[in-house]
C-alpha atoms as a PDB file:
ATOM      1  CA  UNK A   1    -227.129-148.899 132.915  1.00  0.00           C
ATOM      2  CA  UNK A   2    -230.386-149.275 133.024  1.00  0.00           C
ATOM      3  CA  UNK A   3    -231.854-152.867 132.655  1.00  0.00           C
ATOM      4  CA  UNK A   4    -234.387-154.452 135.449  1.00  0.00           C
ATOM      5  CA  UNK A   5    -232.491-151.617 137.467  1.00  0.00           C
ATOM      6  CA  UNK A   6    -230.761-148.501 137.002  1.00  0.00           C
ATOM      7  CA  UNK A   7    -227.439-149.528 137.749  1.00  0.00           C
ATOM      8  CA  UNK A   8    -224.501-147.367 138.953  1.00  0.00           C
ATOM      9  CA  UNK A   9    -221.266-146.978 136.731  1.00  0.00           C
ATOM     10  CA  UNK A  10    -218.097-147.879 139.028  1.00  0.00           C
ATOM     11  CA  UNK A  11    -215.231-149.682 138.369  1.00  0.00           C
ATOM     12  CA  UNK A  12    -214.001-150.813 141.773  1.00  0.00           C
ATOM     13  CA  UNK A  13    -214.949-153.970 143.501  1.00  0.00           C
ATOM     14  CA  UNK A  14    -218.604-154.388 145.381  1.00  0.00           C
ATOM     15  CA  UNK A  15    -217.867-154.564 148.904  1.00  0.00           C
ATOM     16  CA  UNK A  16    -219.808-158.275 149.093  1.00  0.00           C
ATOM     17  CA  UNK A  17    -217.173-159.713 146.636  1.00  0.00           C
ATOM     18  CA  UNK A  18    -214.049-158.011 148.643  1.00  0.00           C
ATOM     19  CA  UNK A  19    -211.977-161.291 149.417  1.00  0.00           C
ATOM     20  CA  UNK A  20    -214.020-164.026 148.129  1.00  0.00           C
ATOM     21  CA  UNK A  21    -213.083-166.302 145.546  1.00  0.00           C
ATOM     22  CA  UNK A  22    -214.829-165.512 141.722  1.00  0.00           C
ATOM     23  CA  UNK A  23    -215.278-167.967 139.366  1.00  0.00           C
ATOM     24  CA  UNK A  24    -214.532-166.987 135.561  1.00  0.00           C
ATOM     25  CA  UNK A  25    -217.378-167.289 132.814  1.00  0.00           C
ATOM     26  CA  UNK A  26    -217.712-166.106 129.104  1.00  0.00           C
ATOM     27  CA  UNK A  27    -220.780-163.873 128.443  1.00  0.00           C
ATOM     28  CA  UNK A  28    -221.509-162.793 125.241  1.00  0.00           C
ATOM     29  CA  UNK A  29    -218.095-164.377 124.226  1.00  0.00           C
ATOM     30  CA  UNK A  30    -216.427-162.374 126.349  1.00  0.00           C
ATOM     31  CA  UNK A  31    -214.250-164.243 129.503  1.00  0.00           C
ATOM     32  CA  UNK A  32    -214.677-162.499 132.593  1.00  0.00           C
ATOM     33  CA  UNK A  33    -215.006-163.507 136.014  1.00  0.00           C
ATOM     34  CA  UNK A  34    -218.494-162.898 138.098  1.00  0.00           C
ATOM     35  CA  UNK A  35    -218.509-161.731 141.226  1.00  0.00           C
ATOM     36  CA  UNK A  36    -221.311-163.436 144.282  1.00  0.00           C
ATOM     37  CA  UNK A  37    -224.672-162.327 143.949  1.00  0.00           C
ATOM     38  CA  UNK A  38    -225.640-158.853 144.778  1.00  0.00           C
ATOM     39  CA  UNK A  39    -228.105-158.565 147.822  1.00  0.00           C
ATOM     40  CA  UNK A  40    -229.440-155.223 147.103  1.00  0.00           C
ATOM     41  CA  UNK A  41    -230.346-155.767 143.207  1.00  0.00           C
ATOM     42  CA  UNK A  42    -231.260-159.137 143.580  1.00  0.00           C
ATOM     43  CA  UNK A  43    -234.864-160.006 143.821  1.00  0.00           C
ATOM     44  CA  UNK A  44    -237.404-162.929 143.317  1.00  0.00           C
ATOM     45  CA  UNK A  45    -236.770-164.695 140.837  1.00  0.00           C
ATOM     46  CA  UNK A  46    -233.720-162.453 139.735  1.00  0.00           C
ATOM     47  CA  UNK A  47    -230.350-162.746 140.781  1.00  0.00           C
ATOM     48  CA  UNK A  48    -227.675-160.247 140.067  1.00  0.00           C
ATOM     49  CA  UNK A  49    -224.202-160.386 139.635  1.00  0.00           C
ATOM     50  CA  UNK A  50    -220.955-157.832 138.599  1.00  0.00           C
ATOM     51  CA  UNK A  51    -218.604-158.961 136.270  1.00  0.00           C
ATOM     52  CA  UNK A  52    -214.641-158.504 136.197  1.00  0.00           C
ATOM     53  CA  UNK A  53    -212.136-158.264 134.464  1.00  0.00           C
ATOM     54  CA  UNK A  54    -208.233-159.970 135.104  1.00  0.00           C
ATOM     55  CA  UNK A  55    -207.305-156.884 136.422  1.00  0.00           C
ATOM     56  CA  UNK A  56    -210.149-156.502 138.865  1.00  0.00           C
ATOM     57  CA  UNK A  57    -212.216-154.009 137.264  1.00  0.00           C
ATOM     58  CA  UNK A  58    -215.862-153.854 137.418  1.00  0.00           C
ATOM     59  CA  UNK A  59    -217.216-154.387 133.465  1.00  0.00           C
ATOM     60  CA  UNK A  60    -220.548-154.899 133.766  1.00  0.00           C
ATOM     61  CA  UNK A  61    -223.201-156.891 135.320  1.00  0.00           C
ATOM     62  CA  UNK A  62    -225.228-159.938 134.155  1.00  0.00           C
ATOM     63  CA  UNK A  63    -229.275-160.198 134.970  1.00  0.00           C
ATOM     64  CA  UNK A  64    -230.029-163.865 135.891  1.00  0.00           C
ATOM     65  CA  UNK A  65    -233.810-164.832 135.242  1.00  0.00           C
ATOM     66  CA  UNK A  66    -234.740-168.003 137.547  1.00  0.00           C
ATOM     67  CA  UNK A  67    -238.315-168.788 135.696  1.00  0.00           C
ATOM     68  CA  UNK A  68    -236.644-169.572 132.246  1.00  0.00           C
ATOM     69  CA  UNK A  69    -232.884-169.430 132.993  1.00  0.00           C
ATOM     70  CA  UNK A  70    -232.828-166.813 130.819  1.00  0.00           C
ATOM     71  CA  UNK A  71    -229.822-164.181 131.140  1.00  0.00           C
ATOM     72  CA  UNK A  72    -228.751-160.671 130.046  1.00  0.00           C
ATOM     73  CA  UNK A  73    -225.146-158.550 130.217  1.00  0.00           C
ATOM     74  CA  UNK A  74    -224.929-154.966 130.661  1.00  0.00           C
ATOM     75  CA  UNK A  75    -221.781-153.818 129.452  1.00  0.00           C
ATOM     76  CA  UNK A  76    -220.017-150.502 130.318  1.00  0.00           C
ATOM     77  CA  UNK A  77    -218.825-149.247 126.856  1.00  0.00           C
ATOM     78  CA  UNK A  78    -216.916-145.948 125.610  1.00  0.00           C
ATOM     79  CA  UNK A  79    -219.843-143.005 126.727  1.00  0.00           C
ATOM     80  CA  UNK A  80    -222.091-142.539 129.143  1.00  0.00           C
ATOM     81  CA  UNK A  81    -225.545-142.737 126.875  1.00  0.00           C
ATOM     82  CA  UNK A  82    -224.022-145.891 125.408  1.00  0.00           C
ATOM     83  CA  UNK A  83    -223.340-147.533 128.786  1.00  0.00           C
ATOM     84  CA  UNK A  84    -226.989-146.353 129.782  1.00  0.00           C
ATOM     85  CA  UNK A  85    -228.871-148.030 127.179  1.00  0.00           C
ATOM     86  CA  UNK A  86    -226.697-150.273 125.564  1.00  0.00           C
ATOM     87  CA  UNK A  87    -226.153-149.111 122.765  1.00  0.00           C
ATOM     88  CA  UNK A  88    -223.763-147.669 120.055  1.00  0.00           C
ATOM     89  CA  UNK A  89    -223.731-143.844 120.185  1.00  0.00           C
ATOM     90  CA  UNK A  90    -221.217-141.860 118.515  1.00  0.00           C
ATOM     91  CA  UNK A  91    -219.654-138.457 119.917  1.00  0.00           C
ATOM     92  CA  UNK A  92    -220.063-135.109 117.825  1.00  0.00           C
ATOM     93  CA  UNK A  93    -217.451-133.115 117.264  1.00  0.00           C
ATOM     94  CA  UNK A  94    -218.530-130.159 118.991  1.00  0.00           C
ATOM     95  CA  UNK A  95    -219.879-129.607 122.636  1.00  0.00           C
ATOM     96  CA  UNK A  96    -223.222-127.967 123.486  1.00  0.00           C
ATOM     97  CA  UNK A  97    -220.981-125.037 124.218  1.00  0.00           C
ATOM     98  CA  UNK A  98    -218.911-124.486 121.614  1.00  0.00           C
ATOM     99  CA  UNK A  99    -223.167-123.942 119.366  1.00  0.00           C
ATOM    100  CA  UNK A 100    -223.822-121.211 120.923  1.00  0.00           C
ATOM    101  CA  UNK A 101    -223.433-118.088 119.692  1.00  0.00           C
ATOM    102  CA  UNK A 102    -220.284-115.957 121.175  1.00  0.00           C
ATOM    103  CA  UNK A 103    -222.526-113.310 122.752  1.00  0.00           C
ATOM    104  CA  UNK A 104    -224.839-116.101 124.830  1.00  0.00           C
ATOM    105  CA  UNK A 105    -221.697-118.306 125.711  1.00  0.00           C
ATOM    106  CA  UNK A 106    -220.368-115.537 127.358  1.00  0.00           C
ATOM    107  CA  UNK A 107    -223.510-114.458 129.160  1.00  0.00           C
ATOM    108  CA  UNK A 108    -223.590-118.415 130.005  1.00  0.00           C
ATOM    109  CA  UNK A 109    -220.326-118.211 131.265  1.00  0.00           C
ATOM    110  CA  UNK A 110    -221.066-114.996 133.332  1.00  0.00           C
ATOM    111  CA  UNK A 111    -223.764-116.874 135.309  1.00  0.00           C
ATOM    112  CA  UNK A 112    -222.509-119.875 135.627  1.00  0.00           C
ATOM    113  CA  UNK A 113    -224.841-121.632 133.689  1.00  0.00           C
ATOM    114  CA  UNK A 114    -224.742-125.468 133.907  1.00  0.00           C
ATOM    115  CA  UNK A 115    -226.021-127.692 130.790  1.00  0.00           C
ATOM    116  CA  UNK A 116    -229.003-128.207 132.975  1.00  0.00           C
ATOM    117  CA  UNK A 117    -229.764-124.203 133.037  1.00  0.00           C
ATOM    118  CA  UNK A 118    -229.684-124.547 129.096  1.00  0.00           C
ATOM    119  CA  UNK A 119    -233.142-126.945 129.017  1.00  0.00           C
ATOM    120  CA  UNK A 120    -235.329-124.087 129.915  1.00  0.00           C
ATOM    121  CA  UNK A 121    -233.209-120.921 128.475  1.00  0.00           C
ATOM    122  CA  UNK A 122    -232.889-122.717 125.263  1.00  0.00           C
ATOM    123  CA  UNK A 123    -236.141-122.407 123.562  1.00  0.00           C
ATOM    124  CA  UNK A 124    -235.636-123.459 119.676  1.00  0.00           C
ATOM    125  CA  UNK A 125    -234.039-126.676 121.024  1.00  0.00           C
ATOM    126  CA  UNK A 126    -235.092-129.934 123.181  1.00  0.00           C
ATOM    127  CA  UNK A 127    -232.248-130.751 125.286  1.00  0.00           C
ATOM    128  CA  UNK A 128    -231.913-134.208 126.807  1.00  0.00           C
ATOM    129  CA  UNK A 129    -229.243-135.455 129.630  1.00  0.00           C
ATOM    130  CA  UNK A 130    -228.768-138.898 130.426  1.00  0.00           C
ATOM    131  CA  UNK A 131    -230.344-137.801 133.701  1.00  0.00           C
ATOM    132  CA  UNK A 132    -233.246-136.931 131.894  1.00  0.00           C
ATOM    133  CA  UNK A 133    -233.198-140.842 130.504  1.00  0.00           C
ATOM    134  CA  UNK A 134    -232.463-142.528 133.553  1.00  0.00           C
ATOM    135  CA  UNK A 135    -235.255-140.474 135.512  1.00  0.00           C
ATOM    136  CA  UNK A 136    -237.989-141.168 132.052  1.00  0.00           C
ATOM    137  CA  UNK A 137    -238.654-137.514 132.425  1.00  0.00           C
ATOM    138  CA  UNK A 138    -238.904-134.314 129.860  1.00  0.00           C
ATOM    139  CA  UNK A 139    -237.297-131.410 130.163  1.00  0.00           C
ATOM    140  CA  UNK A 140    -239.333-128.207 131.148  1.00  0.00           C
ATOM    141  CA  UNK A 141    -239.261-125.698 128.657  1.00  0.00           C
ATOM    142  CA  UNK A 142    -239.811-122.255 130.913  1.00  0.00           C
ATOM    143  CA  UNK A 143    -241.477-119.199 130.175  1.00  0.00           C
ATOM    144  CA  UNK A 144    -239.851-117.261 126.749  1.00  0.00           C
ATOM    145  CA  UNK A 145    -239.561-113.758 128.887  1.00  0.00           C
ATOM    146  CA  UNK A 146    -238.190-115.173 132.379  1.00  0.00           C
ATOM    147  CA  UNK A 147    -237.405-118.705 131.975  1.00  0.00           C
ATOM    148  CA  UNK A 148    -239.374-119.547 134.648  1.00  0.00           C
ATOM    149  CA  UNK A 149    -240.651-123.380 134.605  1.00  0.00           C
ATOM    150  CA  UNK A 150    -244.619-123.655 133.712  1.00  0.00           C
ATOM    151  CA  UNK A 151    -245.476-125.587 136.746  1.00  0.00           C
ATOM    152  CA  UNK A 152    -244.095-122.105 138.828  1.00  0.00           C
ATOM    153  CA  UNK A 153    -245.723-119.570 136.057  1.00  0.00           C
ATOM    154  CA  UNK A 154    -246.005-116.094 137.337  1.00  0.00           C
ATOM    155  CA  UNK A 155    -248.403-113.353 135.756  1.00  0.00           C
ATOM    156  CA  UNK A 156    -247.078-112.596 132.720  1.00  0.00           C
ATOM    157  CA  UNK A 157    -245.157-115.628 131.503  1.00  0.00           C
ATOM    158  CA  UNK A 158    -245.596-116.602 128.223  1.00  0.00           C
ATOM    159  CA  UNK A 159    -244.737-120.448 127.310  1.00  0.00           C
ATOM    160  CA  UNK A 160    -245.055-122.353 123.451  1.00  0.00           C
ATOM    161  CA  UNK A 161    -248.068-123.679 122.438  1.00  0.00           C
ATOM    162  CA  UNK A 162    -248.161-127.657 123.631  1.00  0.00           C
ATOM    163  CA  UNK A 163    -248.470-128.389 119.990  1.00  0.00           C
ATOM    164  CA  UNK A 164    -244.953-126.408 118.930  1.00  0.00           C
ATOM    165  CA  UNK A 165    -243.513-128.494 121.657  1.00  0.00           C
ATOM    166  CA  UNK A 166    -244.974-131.535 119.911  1.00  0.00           C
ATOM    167  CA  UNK A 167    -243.585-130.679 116.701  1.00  0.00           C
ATOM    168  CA  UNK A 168    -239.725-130.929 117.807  1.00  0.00           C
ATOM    169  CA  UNK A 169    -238.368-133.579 115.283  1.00  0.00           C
ATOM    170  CA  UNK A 170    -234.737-134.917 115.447  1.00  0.00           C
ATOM    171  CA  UNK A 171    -233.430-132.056 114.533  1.00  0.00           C
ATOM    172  CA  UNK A 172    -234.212-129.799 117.094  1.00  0.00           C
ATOM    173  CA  UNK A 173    -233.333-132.436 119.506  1.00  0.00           C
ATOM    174  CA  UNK A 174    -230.049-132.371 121.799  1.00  0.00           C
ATOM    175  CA  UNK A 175    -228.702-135.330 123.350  1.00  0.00           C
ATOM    176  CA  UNK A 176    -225.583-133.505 125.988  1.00  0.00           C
ATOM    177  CA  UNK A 177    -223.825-135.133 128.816  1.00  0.00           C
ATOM    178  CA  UNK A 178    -224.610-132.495 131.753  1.00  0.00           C
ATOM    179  CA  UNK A 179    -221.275-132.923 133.150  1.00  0.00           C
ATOM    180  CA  UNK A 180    -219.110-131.316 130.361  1.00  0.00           C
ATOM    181  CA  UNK A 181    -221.693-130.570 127.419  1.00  0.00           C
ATOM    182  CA  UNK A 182    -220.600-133.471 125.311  1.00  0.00           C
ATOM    183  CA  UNK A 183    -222.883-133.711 122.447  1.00  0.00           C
ATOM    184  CA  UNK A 184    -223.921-137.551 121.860  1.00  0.00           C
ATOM    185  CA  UNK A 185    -225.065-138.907 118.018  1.00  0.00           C
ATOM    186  CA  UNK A 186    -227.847-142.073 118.617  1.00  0.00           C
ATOM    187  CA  UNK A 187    -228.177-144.721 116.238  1.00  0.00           C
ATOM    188  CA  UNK A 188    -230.841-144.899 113.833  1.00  0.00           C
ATOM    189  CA  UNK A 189    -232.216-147.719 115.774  1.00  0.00           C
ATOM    190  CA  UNK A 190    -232.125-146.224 119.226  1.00  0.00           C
ATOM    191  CA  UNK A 191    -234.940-146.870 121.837  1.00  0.00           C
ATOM    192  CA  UNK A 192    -234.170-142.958 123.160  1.00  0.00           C
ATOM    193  CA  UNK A 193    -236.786-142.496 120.253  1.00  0.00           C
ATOM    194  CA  UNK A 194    -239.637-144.317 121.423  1.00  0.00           C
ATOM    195  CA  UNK A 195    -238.996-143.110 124.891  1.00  0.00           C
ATOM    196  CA  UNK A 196    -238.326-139.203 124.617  1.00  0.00           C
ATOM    197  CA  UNK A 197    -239.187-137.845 121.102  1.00  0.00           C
ATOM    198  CA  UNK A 198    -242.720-136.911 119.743  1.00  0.00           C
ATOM    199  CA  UNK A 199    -244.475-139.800 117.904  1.00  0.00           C
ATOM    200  CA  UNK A 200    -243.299-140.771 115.003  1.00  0.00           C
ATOM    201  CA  UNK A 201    -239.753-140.257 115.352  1.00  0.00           C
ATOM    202  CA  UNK A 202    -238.666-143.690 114.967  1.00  0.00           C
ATOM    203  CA  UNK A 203    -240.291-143.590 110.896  1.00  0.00           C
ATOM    204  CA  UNK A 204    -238.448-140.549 110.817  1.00  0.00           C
ATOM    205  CA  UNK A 205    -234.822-141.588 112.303  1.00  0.00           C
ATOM    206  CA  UNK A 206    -235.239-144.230 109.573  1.00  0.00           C
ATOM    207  CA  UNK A 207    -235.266-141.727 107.035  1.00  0.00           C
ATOM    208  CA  UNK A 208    -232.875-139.077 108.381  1.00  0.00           C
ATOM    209  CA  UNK A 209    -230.224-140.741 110.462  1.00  0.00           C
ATOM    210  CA  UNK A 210    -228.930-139.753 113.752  1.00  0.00           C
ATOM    211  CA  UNK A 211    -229.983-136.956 115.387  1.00  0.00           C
ATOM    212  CA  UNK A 212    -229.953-132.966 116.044  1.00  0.00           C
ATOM    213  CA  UNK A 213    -226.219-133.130 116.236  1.00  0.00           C
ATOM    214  CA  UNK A 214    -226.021-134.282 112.703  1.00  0.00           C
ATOM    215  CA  UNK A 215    -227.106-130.942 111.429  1.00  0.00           C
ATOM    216  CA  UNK A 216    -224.359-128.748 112.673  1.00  0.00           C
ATOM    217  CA  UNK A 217    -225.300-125.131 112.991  1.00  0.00           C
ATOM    218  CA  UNK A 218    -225.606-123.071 115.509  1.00  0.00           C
ATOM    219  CA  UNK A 219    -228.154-122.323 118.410  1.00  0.00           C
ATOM    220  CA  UNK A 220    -228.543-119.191 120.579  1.00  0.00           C
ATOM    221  CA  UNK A 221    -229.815-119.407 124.226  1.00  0.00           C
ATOM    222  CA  UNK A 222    -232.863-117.369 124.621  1.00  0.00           C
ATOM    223  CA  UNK A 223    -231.285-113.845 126.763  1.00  0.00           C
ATOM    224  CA  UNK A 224    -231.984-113.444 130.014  1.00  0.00           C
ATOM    225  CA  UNK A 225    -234.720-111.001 131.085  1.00  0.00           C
END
């Protein structure tokens, strides 16, 4: 979840609030019961605390601003990108996997290639992980002959133009859960644009909805040299 912290996704109780009596609160009209305040997230004029349900269960975790008792909830909701930023993201019916064409799945398959391996082999699509969020980072595209990443170029490689990188709209854009290839829909509204796609995408999610997934299809991972 990220809010003034990246904050982990567990459901069992913080070792500070093992044994200690929890008072019970309603945030965002919802009745839980909040734990003491974490001494690793709190900070200066921050204090953080985890919330729980009646049966004990981690939900969430409320950001306590001292300089205008101000206060925000972090919930953990349904999927992983929705947990991360909050929001309401909808699942696709197909995984990453089940786009590609039977010839590269199997190849994929035959090297044990992770969702990760498929940001630089894939060239036609951008690919981005919740990792990728979390960390504020791009994925590399690698070099169309070897797949080798541009900052490690060898003689030889050939990589896009920067500007047909630039040009990636919604539609060529991917967002997949690295663990199991999930393919994630954003909202409309989504901050992921601002943050990861090329300018403009935020006019254009207006126009055209929610995302790469949206267009169904099929992709092919570049071969393998």
């Amino acid at each position: 979840m990220l809010g003034q912290h990246l904050y982990p996704v567990d459901e069992s109780i913080a070792d500070f609030d093992l044994n200690t009596d929890i008072e019970e609160y309603n945030y965002d009209g919802r009745v839980v019961f909040r734990g003491n305040m974490d001494p690793e997230y709190s900070k200066e004029g921050l204090k953080v605390y985890w919330l729980y349900d009646d049966e004990n269960k981690r939900v969430g975790v409320v950001e306590h601003h001292t300089a205008d008792d101000a206060h925000k909830c972090l919930w953990y909701r349904n999927n992983v990108f929705s947990t991360l930023l909050q929001e309401d993201w909808s699942v696709y019916d197909e995984t990453i996997w089940q786009l590609l064409s039977e010839t590269a799945y199997d190849d994929c398959m035959r090297r044990g290639y992770s969702v990760n391996d498929l940001k630089t082999h894939t060239q036609a699509l951008r690919i981005v992980t919740p990792s990728d969020i979390a960390r504020k980072t791009l994925p590399v595209h690698g070099c169309i002959r070897c797949h080798t990443p541009g900052p490690k170029k060898h003689p030889g490689c050939v990589f896009s133009p920067e500007d047909e990188k630039d040009s990636l709209t919604l539609f060529d854009t991917l967002f997949v859960d690295e663990d199991d290839g999930t393919i994630y829909i954003p909202p409309g509204d989504s901050v992921v644009y601002a943050t990861f796609l090329r300018r403009g995408a935020a006019d254009d999610a207006a126009g055209l909805g929610a995302g790469a997934a949206a267009a169904g299809g099929s992709i092919a991972a570049a071969p393998p040299p």
